[in-house]
C-alpha atoms as a PDB file:
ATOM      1  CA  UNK A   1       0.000   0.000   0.000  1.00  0.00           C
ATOM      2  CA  UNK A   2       2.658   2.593   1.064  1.00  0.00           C
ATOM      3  CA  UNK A   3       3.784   2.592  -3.091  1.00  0.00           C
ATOM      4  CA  UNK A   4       0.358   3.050  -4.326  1.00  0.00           C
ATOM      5  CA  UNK A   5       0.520   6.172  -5.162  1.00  0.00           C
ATOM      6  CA  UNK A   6      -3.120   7.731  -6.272  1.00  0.00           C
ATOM      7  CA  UNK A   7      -5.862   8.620  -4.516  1.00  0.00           C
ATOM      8  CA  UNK A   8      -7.528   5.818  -2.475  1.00  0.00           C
ATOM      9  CA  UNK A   9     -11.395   6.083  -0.745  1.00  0.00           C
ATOM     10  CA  UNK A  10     -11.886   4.319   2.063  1.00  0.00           C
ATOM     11  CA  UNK A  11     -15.446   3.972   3.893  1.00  0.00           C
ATOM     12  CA  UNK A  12     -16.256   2.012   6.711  1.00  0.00           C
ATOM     13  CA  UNK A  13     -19.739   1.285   8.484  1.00  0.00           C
ATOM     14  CA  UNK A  14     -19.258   1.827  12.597  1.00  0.00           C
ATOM     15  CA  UNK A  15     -21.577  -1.348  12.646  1.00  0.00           C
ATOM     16  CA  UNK A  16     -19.338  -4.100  10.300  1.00  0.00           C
ATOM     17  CA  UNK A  17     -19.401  -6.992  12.160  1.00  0.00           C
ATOM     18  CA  UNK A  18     -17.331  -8.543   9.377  1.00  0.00           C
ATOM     19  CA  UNK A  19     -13.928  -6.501   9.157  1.00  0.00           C
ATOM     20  CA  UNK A  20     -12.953  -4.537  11.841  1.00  0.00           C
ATOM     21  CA  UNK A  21     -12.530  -1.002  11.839  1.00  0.00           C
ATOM     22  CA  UNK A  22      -8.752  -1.078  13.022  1.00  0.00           C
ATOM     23  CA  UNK A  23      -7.914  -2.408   9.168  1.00  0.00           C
ATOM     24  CA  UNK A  24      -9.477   0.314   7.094  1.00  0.00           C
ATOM     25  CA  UNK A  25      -7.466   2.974  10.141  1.00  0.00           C
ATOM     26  CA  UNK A  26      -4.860   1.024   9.349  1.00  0.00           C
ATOM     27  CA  UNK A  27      -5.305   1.224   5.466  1.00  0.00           C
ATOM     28  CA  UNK A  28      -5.713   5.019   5.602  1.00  0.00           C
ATOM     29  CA  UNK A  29      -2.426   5.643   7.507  1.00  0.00           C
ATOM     30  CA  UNK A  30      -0.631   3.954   5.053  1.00  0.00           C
ATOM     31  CA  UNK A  31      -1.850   4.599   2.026  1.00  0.00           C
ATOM     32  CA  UNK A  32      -0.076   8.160   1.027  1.00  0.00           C
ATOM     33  CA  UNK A  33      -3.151   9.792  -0.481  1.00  0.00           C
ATOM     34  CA  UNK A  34      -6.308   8.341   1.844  1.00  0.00           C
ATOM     35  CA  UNK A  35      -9.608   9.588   2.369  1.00  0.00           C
ATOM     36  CA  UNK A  36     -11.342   7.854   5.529  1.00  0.00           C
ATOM     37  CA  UNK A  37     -14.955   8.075   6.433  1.00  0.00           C
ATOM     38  CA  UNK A  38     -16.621   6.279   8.837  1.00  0.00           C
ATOM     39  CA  UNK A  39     -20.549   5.447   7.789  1.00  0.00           C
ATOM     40  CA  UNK A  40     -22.564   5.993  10.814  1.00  0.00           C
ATOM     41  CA  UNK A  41     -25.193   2.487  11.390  1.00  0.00           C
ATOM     42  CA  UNK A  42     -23.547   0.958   7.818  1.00  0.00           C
ATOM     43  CA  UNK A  43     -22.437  -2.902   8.830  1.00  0.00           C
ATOM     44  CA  UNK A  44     -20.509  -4.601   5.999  1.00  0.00           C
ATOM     45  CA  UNK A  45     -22.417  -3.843   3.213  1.00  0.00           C
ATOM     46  CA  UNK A  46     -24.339  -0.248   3.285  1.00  0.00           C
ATOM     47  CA  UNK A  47     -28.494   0.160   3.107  1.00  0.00           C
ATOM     48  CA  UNK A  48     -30.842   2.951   3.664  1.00  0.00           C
ATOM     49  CA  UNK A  49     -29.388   5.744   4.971  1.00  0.00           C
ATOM     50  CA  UNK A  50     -25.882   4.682   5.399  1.00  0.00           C
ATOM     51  CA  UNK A  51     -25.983   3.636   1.655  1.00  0.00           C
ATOM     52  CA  UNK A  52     -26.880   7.529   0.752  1.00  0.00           C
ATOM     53  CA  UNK A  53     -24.036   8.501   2.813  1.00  0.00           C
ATOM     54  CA  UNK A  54     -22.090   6.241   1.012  1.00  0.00           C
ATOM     55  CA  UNK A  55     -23.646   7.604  -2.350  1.00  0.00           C
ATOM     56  CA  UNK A  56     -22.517  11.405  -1.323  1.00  0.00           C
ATOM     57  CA  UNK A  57     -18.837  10.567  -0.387  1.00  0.00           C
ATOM     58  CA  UNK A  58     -18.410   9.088  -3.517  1.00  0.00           C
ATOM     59  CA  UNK A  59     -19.575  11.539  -5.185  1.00  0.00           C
ATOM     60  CA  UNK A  60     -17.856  14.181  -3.915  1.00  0.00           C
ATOM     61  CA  UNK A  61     -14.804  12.085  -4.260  1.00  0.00           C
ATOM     62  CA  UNK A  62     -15.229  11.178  -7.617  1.00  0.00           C
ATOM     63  CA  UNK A  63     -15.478  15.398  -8.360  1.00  0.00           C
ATOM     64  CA  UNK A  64     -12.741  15.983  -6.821  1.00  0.00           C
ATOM     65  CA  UNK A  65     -10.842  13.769  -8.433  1.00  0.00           C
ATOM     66  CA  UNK A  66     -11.996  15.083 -11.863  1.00  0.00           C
ATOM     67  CA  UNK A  67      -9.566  17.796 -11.319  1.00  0.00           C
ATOM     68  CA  UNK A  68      -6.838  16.001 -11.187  1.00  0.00           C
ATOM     69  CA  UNK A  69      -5.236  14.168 -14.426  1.00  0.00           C
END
């Protein structure tokens, strides 16, 4: 991860009961260029609200992103 070298989104629901939150932490310290968010009520995959959550950080990341080539 540490030589991977473009932009990386990571997002994480507080209520995954299948991969614990210390390895996406972990992923977003060592990735160089990490965004982290932490989906509040999303488990492992995302539905309802923490799915629209999802929907807007990606999104947004995705814009941003457009910027840079």
């Amino acid at each position: 991860m540490k030589t991977f070298e473009k932009p990386v989104l990571i997002l994480h629901g507080d209520g995954d009961g299948i991969v614990d939150m210390s390895y996406s932490e972990r992923a977003s310290e060592t990735y160089p260029d990490a965004e982290f968010h932490i989906l509040s009520d999303g488990g492992h995959a995302f539905h309802g609200e923490s799915f629209q959550e999802a929907v807007h950080y990606i999104t947004a990341y995705l814009q941003g992103l457009q910027c840079i080539k």
